[in-house]
PDB file of N, CA and C in Angstrom:
ATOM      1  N   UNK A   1       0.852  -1.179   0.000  1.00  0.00           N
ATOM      2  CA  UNK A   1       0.000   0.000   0.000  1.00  0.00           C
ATOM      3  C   UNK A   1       0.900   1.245   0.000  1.00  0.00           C
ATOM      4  N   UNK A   2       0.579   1.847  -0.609  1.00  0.00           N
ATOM      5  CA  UNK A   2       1.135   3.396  -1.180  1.00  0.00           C
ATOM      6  C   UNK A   2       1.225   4.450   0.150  1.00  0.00           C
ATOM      7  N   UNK A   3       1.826   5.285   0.439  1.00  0.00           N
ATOM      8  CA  UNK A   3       1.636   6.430   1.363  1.00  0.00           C
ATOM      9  C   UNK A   3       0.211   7.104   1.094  1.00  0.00           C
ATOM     10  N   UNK A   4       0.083   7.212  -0.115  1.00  0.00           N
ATOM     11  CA  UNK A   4      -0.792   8.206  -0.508  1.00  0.00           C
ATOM     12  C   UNK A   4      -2.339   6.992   0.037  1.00  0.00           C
ATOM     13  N   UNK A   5      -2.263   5.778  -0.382  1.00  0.00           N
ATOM     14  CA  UNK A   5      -3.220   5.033  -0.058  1.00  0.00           C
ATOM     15  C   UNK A   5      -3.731   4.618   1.654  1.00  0.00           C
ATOM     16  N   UNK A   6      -2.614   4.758   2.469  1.00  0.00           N
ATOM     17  CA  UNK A   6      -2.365   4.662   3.408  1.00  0.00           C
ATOM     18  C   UNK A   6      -3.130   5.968   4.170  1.00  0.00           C
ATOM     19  N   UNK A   7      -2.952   7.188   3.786  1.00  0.00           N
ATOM     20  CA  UNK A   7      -3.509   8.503   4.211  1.00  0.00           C
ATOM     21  C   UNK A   7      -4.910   8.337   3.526  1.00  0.00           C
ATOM     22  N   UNK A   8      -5.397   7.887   2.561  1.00  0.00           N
ATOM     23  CA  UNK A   8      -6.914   7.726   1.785  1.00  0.00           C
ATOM     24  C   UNK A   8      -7.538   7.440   2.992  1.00  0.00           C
ATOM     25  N   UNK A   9      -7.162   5.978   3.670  1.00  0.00           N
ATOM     26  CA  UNK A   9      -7.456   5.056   3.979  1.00  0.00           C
ATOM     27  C   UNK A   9      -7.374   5.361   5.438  1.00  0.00           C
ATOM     28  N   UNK A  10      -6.906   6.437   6.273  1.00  0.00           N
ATOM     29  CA  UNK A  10      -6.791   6.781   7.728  1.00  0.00           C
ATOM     30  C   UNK A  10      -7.729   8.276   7.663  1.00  0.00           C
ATOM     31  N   UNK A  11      -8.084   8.970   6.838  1.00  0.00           N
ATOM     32  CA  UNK A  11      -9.074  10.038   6.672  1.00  0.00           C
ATOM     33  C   UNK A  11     -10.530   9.360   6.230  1.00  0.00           C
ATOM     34  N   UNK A  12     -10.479   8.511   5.687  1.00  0.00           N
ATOM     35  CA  UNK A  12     -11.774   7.554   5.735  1.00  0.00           C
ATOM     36  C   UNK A  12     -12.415   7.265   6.827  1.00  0.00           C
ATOM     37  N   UNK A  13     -11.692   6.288   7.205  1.00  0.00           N
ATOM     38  CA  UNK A  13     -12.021   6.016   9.016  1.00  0.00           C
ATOM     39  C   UNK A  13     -11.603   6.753   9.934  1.00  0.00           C
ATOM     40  N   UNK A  14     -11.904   8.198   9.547  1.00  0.00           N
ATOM     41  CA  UNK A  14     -11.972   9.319  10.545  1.00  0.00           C
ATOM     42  C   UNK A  14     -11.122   9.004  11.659  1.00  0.00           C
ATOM     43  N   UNK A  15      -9.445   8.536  10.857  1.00  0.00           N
ATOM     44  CA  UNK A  15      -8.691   8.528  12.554  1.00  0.00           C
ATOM     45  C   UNK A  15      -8.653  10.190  13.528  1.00  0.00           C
ATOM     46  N   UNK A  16      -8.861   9.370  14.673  1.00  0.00           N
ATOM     47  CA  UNK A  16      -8.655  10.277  15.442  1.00  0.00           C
ATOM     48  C   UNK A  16      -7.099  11.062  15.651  1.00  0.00           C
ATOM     49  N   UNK A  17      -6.246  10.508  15.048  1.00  0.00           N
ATOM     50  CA  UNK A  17      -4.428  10.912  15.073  1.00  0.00           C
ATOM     51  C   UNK A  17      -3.940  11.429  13.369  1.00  0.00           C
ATOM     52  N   UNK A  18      -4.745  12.177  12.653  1.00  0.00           N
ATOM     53  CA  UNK A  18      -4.765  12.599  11.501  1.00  0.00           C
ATOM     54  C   UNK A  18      -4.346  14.150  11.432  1.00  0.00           C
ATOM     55  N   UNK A  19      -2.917  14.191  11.223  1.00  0.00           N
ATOM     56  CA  UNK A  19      -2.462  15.496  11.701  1.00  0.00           C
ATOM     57  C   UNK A  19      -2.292  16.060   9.879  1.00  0.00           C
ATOM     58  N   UNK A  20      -2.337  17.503  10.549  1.00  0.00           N
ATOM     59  CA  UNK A  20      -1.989  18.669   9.565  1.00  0.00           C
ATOM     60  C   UNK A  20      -1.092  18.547   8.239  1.00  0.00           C
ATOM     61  N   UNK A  21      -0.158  17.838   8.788  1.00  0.00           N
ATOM     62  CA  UNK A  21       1.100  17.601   7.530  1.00  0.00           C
ATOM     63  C   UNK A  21       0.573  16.570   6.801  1.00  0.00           C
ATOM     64  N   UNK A  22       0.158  15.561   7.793  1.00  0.00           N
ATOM     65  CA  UNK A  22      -0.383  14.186   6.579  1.00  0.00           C
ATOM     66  C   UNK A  22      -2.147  14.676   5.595  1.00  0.00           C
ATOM     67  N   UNK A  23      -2.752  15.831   6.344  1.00  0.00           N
ATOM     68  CA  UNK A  23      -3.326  16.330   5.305  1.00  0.00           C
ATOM     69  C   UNK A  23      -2.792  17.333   4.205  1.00  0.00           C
ATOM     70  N   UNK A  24      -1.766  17.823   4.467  1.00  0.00           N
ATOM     71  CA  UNK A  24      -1.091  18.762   3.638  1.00  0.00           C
ATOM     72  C   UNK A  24      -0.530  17.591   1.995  1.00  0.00           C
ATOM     73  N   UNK A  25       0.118  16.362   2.455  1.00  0.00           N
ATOM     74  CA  UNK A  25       0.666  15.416   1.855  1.00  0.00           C
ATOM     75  C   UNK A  25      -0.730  14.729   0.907  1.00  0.00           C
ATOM     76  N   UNK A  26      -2.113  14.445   1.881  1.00  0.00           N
ATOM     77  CA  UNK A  26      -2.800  13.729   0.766  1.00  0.00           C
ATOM     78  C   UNK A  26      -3.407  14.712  -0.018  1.00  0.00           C
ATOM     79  N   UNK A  27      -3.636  16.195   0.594  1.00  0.00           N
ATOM     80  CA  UNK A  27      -4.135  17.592  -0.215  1.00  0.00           C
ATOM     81  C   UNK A  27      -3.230  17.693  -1.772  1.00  0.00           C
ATOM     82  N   UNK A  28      -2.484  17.421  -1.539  1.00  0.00           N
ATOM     83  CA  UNK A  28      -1.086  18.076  -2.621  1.00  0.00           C
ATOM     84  C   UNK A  28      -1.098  16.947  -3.607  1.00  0.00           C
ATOM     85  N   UNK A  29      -1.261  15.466  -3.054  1.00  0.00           N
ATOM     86  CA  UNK A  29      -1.342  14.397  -4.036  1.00  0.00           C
ATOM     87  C   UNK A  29      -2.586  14.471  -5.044  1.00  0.00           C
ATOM     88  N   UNK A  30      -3.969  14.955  -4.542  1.00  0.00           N
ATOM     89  CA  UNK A  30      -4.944  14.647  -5.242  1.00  0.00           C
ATOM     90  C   UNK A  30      -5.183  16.150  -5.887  1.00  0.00           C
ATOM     91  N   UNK A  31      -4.024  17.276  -6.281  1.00  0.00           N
ATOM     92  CA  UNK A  31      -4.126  18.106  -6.861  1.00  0.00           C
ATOM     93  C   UNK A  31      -4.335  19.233  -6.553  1.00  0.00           C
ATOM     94  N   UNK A  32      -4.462  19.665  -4.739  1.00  0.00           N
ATOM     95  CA  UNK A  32      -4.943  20.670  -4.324  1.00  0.00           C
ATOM     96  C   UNK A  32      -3.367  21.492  -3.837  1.00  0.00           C
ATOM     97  N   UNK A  33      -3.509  22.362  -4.257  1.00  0.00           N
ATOM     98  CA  UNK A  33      -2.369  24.005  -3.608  1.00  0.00           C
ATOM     99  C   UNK A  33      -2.502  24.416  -2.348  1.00  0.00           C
ATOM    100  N   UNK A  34      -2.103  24.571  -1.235  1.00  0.00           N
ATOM    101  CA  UNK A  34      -2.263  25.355  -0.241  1.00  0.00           C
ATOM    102  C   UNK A  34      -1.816  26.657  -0.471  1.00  0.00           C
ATOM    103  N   UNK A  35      -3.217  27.577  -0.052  1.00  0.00           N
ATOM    104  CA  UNK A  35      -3.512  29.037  -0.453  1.00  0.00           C
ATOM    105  C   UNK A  35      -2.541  29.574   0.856  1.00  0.00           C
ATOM    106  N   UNK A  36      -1.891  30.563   0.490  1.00  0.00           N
ATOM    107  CA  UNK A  36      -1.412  31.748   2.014  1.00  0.00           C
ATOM    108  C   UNK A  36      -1.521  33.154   1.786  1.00  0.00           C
ATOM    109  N   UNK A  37      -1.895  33.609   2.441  1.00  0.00           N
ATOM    110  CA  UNK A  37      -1.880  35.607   1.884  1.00  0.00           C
ATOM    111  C   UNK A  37      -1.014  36.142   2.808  1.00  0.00           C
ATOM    112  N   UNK A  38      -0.459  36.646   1.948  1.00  0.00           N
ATOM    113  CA  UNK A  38       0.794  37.168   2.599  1.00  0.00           C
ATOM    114  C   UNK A  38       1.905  36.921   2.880  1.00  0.00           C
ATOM    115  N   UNK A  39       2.742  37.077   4.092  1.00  0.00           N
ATOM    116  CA  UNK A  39       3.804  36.258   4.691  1.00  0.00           C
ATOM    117  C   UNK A  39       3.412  35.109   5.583  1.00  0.00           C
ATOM    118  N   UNK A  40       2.422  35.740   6.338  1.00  0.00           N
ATOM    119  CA  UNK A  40       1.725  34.708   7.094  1.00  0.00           C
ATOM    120  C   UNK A  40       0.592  34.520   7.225  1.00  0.00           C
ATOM    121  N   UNK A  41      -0.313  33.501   6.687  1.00  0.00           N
ATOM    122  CA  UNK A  41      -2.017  33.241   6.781  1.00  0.00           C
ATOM    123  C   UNK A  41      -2.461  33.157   7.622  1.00  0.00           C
ATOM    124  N   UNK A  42      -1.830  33.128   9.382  1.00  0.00           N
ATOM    125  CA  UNK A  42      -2.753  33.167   9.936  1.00  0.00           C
ATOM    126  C   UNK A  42      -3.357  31.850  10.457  1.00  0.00           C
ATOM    127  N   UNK A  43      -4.161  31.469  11.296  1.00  0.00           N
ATOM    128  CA  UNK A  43      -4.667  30.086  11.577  1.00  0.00           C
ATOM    129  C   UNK A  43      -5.807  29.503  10.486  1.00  0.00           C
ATOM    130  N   UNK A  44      -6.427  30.324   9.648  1.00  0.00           N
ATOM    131  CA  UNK A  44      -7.367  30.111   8.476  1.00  0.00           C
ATOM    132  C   UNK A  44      -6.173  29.563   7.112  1.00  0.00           C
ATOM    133  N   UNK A  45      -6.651  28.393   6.875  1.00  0.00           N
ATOM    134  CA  UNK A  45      -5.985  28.045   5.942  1.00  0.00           C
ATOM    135  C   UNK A  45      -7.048  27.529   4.505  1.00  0.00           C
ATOM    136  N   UNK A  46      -6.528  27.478   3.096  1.00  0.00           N
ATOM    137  CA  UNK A  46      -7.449  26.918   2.004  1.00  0.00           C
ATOM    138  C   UNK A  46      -6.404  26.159   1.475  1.00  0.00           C
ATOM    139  N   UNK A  47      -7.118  25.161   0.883  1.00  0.00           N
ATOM    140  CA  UNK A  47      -6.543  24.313  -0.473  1.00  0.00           C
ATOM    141  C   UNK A  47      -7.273  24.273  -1.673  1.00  0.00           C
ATOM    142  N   UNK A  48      -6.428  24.849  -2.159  1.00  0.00           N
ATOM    143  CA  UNK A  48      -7.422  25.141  -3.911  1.00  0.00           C
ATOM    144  C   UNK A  48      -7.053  23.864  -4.856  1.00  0.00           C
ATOM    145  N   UNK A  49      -7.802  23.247  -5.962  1.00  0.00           N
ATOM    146  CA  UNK A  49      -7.679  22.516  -6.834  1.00  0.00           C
ATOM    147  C   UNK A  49      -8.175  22.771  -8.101  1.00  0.00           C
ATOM    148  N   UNK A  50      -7.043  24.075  -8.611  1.00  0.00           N
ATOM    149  CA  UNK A  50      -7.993  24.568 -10.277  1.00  0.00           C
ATOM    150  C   UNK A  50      -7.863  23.390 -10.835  1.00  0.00           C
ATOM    151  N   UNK A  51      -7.915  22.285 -11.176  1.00  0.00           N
ATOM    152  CA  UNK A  51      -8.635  21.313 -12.539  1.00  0.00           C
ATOM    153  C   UNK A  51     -10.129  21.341 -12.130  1.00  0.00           C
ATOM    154  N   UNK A  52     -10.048  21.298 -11.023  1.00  0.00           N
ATOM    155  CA  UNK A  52     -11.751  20.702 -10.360  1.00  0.00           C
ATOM    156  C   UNK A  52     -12.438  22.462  -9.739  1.00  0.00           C
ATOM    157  N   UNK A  53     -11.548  23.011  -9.440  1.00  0.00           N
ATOM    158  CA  UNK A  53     -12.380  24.695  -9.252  1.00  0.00           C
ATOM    159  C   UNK A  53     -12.697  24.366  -7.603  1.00  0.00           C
ATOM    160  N   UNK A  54     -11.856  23.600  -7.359  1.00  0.00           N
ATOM    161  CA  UNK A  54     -12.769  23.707  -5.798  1.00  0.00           C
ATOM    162  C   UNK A  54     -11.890  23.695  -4.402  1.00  0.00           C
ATOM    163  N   UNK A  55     -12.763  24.640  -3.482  1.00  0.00           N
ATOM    164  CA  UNK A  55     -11.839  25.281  -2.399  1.00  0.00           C
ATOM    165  C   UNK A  55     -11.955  24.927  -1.304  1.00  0.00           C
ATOM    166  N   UNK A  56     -11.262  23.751  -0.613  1.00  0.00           N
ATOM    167  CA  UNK A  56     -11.631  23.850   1.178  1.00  0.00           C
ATOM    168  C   UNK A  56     -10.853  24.646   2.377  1.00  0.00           C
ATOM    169  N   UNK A  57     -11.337  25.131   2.934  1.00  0.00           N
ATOM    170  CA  UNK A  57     -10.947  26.222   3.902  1.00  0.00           C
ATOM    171  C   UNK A  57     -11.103  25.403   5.551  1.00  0.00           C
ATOM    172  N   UNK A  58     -10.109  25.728   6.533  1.00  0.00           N
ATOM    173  CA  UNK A  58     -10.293  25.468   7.895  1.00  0.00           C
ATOM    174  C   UNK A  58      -9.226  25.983   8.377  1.00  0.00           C
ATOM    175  N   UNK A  59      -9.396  26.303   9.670  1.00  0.00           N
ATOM    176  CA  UNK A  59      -8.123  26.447  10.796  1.00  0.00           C
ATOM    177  C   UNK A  59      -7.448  25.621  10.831  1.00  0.00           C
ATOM    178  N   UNK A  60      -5.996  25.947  10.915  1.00  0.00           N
ATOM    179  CA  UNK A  60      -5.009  25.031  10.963  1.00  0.00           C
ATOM    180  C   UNK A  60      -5.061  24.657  13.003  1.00  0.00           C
ATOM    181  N   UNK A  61      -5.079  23.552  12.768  1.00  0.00           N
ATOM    182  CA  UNK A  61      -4.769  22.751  13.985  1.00  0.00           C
ATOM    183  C   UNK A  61      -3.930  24.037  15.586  1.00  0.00           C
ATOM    184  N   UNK A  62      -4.405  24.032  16.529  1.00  0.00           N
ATOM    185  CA  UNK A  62      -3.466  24.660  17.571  1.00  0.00           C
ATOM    186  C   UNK A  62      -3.544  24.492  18.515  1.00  0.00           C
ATOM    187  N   UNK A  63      -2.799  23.906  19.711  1.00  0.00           N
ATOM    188  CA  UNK A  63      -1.271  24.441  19.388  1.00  0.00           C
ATOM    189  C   UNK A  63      -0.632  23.268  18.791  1.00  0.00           C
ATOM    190  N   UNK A  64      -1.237  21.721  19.028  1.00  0.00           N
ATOM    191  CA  UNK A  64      -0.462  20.827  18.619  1.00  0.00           C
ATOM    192  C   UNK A  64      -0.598  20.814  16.801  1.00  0.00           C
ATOM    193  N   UNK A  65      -0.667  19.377  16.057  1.00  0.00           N
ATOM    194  CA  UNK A  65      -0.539  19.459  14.658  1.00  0.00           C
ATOM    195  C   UNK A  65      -1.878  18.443  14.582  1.00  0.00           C
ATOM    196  N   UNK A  66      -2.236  18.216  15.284  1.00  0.00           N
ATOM    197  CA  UNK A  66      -3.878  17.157  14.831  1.00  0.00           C
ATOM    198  C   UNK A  66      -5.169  17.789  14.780  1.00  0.00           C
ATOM    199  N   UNK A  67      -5.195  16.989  13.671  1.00  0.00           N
ATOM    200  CA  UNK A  67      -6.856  17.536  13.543  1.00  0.00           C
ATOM    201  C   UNK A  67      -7.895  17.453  14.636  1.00  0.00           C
ATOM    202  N   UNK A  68      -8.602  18.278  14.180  1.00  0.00           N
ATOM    203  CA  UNK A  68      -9.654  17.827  15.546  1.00  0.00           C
ATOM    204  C   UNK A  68     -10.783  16.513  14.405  1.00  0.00           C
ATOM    205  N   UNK A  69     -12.007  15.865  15.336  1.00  0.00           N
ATOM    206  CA  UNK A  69     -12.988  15.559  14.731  1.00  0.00           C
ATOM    207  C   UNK A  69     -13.193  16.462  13.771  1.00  0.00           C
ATOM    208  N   UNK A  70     -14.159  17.573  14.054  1.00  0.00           N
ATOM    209  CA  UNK A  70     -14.942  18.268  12.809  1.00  0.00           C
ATOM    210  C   UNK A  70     -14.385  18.445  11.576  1.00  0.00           C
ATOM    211  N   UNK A  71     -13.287  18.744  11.657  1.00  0.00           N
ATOM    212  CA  UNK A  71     -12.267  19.259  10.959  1.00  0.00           C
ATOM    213  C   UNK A  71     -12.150  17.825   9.761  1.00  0.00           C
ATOM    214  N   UNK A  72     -11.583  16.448  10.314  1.00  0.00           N
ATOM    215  CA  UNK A  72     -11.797  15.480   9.836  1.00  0.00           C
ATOM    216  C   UNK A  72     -12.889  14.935   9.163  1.00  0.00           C
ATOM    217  N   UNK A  73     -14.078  15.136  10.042  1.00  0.00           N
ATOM    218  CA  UNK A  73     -15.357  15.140   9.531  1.00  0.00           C
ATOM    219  C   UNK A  73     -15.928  16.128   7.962  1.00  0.00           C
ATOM    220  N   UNK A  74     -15.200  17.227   8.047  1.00  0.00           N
ATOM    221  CA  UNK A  74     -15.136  18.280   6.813  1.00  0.00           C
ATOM    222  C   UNK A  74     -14.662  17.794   5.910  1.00  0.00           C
ATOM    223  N   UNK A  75     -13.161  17.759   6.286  1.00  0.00           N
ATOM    224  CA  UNK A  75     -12.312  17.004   4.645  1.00  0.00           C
ATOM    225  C   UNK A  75     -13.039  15.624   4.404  1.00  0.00           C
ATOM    226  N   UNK A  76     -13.229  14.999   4.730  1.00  0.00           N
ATOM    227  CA  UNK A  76     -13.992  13.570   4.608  1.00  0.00           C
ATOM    228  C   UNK A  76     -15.470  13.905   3.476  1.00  0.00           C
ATOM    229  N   UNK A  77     -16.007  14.978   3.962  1.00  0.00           N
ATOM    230  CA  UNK A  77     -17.680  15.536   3.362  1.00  0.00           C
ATOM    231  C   UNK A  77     -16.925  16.220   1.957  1.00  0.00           C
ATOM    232  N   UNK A  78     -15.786  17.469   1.828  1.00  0.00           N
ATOM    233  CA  UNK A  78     -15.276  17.839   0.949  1.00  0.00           C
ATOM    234  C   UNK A  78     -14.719  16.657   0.111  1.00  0.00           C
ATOM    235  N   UNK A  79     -14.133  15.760   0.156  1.00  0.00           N
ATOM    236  CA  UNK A  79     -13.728  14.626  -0.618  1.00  0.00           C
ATOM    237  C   UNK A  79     -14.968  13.954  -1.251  1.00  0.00           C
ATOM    238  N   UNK A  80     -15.744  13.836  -0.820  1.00  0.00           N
ATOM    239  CA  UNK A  80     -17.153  13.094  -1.051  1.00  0.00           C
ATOM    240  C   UNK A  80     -17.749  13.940  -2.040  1.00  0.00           C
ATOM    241  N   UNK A  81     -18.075  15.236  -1.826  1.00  0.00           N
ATOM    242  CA  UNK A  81     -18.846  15.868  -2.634  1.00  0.00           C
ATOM    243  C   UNK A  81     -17.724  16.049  -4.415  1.00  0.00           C
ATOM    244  N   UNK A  82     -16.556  15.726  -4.021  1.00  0.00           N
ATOM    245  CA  UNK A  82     -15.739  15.808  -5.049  1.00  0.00           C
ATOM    246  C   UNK A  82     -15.489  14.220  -5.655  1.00  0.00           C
ATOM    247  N   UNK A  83     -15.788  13.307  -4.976  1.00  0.00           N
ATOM    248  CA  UNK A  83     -15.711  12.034  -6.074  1.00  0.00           C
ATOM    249  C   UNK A  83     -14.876  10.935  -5.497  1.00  0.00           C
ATOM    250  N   UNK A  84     -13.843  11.976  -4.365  1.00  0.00           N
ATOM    251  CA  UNK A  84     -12.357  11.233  -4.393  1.00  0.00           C
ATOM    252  C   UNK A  84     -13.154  10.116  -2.964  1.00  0.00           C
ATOM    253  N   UNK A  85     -14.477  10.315  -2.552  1.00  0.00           N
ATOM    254  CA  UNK A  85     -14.579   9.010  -1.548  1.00  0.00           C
ATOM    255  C   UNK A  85     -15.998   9.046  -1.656  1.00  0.00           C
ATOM    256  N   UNK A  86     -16.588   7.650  -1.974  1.00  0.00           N
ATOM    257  CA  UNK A  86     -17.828   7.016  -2.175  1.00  0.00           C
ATOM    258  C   UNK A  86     -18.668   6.821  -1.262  1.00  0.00           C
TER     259      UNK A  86
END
């Protein structure tokens, strides 16, 4: 199993230990940019994906690097409405 399959497959089943970087890693694989304005964005973060036109936005994780639930629960609903999970 692939890294990239490995992260599919731990944001699926809504792990509870699904940190920031390993969404940054499966964001970037399935085509999405992380947006920043400025020097520094701030705790509001986006990932854009111009082939597909589409934008998810959330607070970056603080103070540690894990997601919370909701947050997980979001990218999980954003993936869905985009195709990448059934």
């Amino acid at each position: 199993m692939t890294k990239k399959e490995k992260l599919f497959s731990k944001i699926v089943q809504q792990s509870k230990t699904f940190t920031y970087s390993e969404l940054r890693t499966l964001l970037n694989n399935l085509g999405y940019k992380e947006l920043t304005k400025g020097k520094t964005s701030g705790s509001r973060i986006a990932f854009y994906n111009q082939d597909r036109d589409h934008l998810i936005r959330l607070h970056k994780p603080h103070p540690g690097n894990e997601l919370k639930r909701y947050q997980i629960h979001l990218i999980c609903e954003e993936l869905k409405s985009q195709g990448y999970i059934s």
